[in-house]
Protein backbone atom coordinates (compact mmCIF):
# COMPACT_ATOMS: atom_id res chain seq x y z
CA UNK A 1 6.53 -83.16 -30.11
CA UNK A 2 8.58 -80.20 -31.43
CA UNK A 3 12.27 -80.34 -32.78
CA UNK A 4 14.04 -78.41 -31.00
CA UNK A 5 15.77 -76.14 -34.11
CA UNK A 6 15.45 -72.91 -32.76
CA UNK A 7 16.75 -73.81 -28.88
CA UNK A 8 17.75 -71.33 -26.63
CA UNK A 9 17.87 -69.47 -23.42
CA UNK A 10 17.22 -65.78 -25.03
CA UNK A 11 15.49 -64.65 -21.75
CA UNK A 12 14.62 -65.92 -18.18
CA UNK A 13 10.44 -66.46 -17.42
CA UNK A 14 10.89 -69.22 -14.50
CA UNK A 15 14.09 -69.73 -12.28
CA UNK A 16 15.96 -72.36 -14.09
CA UNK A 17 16.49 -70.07 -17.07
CA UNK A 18 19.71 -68.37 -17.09
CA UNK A 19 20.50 -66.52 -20.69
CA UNK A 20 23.70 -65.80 -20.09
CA UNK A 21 24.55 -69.94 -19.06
CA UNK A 22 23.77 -70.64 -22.53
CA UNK A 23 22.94 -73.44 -24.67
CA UNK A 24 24.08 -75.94 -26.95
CA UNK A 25 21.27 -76.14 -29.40
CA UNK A 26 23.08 -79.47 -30.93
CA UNK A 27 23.35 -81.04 -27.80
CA UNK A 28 19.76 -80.63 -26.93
CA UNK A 29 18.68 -81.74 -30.42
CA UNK A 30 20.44 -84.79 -29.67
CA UNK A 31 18.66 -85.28 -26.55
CA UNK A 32 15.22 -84.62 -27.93
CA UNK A 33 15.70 -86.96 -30.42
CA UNK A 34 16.52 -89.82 -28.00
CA UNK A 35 13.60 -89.00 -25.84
CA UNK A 36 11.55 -89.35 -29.16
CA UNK A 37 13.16 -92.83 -29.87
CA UNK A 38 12.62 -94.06 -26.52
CA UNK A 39 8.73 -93.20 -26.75
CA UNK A 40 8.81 -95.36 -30.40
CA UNK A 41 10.43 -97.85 -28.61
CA UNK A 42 7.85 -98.09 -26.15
CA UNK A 43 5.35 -98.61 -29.39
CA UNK A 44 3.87 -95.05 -28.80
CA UNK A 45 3.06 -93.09 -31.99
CA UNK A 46 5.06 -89.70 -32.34
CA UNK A 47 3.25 -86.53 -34.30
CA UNK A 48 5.92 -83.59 -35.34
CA UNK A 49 4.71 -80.13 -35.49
CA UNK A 50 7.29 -77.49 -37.52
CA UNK A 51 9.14 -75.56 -35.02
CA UNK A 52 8.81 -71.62 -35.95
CA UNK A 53 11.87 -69.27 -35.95
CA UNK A 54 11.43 -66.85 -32.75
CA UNK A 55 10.25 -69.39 -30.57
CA UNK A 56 12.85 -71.19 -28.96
CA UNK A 57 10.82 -72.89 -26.11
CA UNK A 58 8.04 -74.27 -28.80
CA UNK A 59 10.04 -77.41 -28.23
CA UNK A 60 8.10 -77.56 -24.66
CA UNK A 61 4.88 -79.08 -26.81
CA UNK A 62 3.63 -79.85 -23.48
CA UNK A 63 2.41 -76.54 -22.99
CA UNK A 64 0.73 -76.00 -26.06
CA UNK A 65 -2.96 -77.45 -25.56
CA UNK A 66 -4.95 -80.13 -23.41
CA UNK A 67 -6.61 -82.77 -25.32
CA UNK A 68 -9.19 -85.06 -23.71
CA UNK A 69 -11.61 -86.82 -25.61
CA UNK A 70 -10.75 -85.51 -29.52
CA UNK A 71 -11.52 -82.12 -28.17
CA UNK A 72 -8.57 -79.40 -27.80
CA UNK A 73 -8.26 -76.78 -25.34
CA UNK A 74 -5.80 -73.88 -26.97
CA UNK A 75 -3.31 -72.31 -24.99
CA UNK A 76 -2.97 -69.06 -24.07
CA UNK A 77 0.51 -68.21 -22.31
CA UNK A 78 0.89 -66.07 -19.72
CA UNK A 79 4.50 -64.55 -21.00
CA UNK A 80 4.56 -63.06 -24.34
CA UNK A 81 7.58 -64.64 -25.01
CA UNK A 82 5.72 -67.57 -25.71
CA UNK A 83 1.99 -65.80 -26.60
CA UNK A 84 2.98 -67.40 -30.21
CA UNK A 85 2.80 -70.92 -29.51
CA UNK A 86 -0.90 -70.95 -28.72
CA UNK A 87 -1.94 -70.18 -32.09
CA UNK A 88 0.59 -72.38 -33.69
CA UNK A 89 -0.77 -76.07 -31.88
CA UNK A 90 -4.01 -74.57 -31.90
CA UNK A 91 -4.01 -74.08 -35.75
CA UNK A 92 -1.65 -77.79 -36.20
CA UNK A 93 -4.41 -79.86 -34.72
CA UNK A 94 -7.17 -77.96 -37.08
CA UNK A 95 -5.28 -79.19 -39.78
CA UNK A 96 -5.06 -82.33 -38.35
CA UNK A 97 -8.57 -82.85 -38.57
CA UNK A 98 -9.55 -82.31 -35.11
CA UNK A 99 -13.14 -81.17 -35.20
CA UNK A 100 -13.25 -79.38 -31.42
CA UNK A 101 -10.46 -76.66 -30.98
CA UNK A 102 -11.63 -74.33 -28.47
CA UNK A 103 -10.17 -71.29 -27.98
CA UNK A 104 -9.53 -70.24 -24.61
CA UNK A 105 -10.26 -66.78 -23.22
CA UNK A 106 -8.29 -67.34 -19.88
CA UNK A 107 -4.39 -67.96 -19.36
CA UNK A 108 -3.48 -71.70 -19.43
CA UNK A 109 -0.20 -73.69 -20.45
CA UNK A 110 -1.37 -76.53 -21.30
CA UNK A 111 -0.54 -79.46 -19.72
CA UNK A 112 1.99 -77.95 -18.09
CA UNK A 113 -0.87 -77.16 -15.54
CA UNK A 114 -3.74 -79.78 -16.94
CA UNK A 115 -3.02 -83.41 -15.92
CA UNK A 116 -5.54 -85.74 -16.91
CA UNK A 117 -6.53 -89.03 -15.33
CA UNK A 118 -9.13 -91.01 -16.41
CA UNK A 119 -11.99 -89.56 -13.71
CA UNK A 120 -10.89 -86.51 -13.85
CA UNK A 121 -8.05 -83.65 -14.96
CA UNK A 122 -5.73 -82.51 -11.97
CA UNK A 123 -5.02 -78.28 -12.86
CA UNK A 124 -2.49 -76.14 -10.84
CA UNK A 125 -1.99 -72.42 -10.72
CA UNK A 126 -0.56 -70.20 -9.03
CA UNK A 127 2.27 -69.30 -11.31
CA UNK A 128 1.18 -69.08 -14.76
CA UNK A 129 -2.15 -70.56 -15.23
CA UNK A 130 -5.49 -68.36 -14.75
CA UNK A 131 -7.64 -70.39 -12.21
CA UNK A 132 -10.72 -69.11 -13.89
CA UNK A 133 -8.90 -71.24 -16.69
CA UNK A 134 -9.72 -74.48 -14.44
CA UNK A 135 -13.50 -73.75 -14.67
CA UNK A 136 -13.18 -72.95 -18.45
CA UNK A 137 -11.56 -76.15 -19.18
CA UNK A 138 -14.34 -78.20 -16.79
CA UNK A 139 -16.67 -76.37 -19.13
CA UNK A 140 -15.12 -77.13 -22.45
CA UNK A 141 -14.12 -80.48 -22.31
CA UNK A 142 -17.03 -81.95 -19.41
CA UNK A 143 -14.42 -83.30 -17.20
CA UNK A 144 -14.41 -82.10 -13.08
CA UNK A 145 -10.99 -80.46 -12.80
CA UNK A 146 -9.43 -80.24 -9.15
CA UNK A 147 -7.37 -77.33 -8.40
CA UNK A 148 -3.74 -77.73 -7.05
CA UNK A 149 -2.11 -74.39 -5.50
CA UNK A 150 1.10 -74.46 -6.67
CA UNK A 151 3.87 -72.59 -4.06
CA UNK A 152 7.39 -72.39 -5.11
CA UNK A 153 8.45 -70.53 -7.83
CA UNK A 154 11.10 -73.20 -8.81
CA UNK A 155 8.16 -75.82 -9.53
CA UNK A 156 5.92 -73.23 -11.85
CA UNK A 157 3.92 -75.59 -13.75
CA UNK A 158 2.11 -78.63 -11.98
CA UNK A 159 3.92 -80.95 -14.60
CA UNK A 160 7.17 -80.12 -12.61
CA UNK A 161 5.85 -81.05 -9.45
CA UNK A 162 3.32 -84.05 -10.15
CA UNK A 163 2.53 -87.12 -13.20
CA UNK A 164 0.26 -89.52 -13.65
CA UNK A 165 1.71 -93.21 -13.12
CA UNK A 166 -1.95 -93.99 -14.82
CA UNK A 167 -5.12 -93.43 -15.06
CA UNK A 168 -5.65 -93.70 -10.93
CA UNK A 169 -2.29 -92.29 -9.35
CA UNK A 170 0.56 -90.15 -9.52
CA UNK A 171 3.92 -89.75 -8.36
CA UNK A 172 4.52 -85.91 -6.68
CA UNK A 173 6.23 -84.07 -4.49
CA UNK A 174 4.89 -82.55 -1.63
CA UNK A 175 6.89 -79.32 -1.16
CA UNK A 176 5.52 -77.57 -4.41
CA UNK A 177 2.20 -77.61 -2.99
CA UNK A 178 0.02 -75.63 -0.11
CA UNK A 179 -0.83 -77.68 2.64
CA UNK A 180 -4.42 -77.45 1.63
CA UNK A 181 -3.59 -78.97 -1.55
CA UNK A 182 -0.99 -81.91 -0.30
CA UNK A 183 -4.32 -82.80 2.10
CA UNK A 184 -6.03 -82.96 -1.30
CA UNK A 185 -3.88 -85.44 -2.75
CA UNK A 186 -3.19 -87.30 0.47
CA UNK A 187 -6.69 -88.09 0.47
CA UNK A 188 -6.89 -88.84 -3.50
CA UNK A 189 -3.96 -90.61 -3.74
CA UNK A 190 -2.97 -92.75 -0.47
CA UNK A 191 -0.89 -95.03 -2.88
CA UNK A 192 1.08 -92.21 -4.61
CA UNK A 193 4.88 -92.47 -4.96
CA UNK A 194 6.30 -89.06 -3.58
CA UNK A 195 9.81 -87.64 -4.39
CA UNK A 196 11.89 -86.31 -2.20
CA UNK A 197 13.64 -82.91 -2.69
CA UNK A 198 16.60 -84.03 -4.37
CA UNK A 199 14.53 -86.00 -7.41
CA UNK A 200 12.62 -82.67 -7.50
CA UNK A 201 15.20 -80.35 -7.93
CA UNK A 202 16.23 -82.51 -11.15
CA UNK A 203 13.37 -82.13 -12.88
CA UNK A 204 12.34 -86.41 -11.78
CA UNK A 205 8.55 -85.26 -11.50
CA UNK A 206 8.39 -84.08 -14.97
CA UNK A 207 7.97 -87.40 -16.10
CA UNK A 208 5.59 -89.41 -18.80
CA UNK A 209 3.93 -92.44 -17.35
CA UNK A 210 1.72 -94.74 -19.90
CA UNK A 211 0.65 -96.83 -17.08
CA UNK A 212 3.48 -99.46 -17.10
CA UNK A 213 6.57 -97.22 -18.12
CA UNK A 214 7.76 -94.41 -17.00
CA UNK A 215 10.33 -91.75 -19.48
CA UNK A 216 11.86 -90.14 -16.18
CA UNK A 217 15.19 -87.78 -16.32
CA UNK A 218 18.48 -89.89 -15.55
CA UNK A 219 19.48 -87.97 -12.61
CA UNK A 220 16.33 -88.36 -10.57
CA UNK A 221 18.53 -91.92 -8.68
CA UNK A 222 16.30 -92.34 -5.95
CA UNK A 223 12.73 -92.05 -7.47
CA UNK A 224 13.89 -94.27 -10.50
CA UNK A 225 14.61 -96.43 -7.79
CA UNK A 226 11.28 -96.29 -5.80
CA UNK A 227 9.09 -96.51 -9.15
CA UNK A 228 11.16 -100.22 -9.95
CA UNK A 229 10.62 -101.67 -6.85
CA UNK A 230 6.83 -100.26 -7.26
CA UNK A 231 7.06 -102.53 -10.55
CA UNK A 232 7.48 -99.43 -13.51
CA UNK A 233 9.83 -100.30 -16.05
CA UNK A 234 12.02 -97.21 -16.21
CA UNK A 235 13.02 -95.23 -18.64
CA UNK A 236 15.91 -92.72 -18.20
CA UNK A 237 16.72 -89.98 -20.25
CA UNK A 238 19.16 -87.09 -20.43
CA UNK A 239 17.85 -84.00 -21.36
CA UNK A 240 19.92 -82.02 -19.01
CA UNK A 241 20.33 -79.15 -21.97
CA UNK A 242 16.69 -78.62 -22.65
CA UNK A 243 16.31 -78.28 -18.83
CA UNK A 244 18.77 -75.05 -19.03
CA UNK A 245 15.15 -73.95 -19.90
CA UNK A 246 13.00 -75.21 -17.30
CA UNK A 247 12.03 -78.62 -19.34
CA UNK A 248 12.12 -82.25 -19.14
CA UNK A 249 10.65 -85.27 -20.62
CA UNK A 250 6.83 -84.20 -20.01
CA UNK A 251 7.71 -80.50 -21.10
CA UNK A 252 8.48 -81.69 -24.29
CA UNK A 253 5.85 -84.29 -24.85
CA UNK A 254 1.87 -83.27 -25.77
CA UNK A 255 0.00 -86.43 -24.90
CA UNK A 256 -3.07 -86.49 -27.42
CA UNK A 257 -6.41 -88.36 -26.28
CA UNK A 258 -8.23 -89.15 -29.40
């Protein structure tokens, strides 16, 4: 995760950011910093890496690399805004003694568009992520990656549309997706939880599931509801100032697989 020092909406890359709405950087501190004590709650171990002046969306860590395996797959951002960031995780897990940090040569976010289960990594595009980036990652990290077409501009990353509940299913919603794709995860995922529109719209599918819990934004009433009776132990958060930016709980969280 990245502290979120530098916050703010300085310019608009996806539809939820709106510079002159602004932002109360203290306010979303606050709310980072109780998504980060929920996670330690949970018994999960929380990395920091320094946030850098100039780069007020770093605290989207999310989007910085995929990890699968101990190996890293760098980001390379399709804004330049952001084209910063890649470098920065890239070079923090080097130093953090990971061996495999592979530099990509196609556009990727991270897992904002890499989603990995444990048979294989789900990988949307269609907004900012290079599908020759799916074939790269397949490639780097020997994992089959499935390609999601993402279609609404509101939902730009596949971790605003779609999480893992664990290793075998996901929670999503269909109306970010192509039909082609929602046949694709009809037939992958028969079990799946889907949102409706208004849990959508809130940011509820950019959510961190660890197989029995789920860190979900507050507001998202009716698929909080759905995952309990499904038997999740839910966790709700506020981070209704960080999403001024386009980001929720999964935005701001870089799941490392060692």
């Amino acid at each position: 995760m990245c502290r979120p020092e530098f916050f703010a909406v300085e310019y608009a890359i996806n539809p939820w950011m709106d510079p002159s709405a602004g932002a109360d950087r203290d306010r979303a501190i606050a709310q980072w910093e109780a998504l980060r004590q929920a996670y330690l709650d949970l018994g999960h171990t929380v990395d920091l890496i320094d946030p850098i002046e100039g780069l007020p969306d770093m605290v989207f860590a999310a989007n910085g690399a995929l990890v699968v395996d101990g190996r890293v797959y760098g980001a390379k951002f399709a804004n330049a805004e952001r084209a910063a960031e890649g470098p920065a995780y890239a070079d923090w897990f080097r130093k953090a003694g990971f061996a495999e940090v592979i530099d990509p040569q196609h556009t990727n976010e991270g897992e904002g568009d890499f989603l990995t289960l444990d048979d294989f990594i789900l990988a949307g595009t269609g907004f900012r992520t290079d599908i020759a980036a799916h074939k790269e990652a397949q490639e780097a990290l020997g994992r089959p990656v499935i390609t999601l077409q993402l279609v609404d501009p509101r939902f730009y990353h596949l971790d605003t549309a779609l999480f893992p509940l664990d290793g075998h299913n996901v929670c999503y919603y269909p109306g970010a997706f192509s039909e082609g794709s929602r046949r694709v995860l009809e037939s992958l995922f028969p079990d799946a939880v889907i949102a409706g529109h208004a849990d959508a719209e809130v940011l509820g599918l950019n959510a961190v599931g660890d197989g029995r819990n789920v860190v979900i934004n507050a507001e998202a009433t009716a698929l909080i509801e759905e995952l309990g009776r499904r038997g999740y132990q839910v966790v709700p958060v506020d981070l209704s100032e960080l999403r001024k930016a386009g980001g929720g709980p999964k935005c701001c969280t870089l799941e490392i697989r060692r």
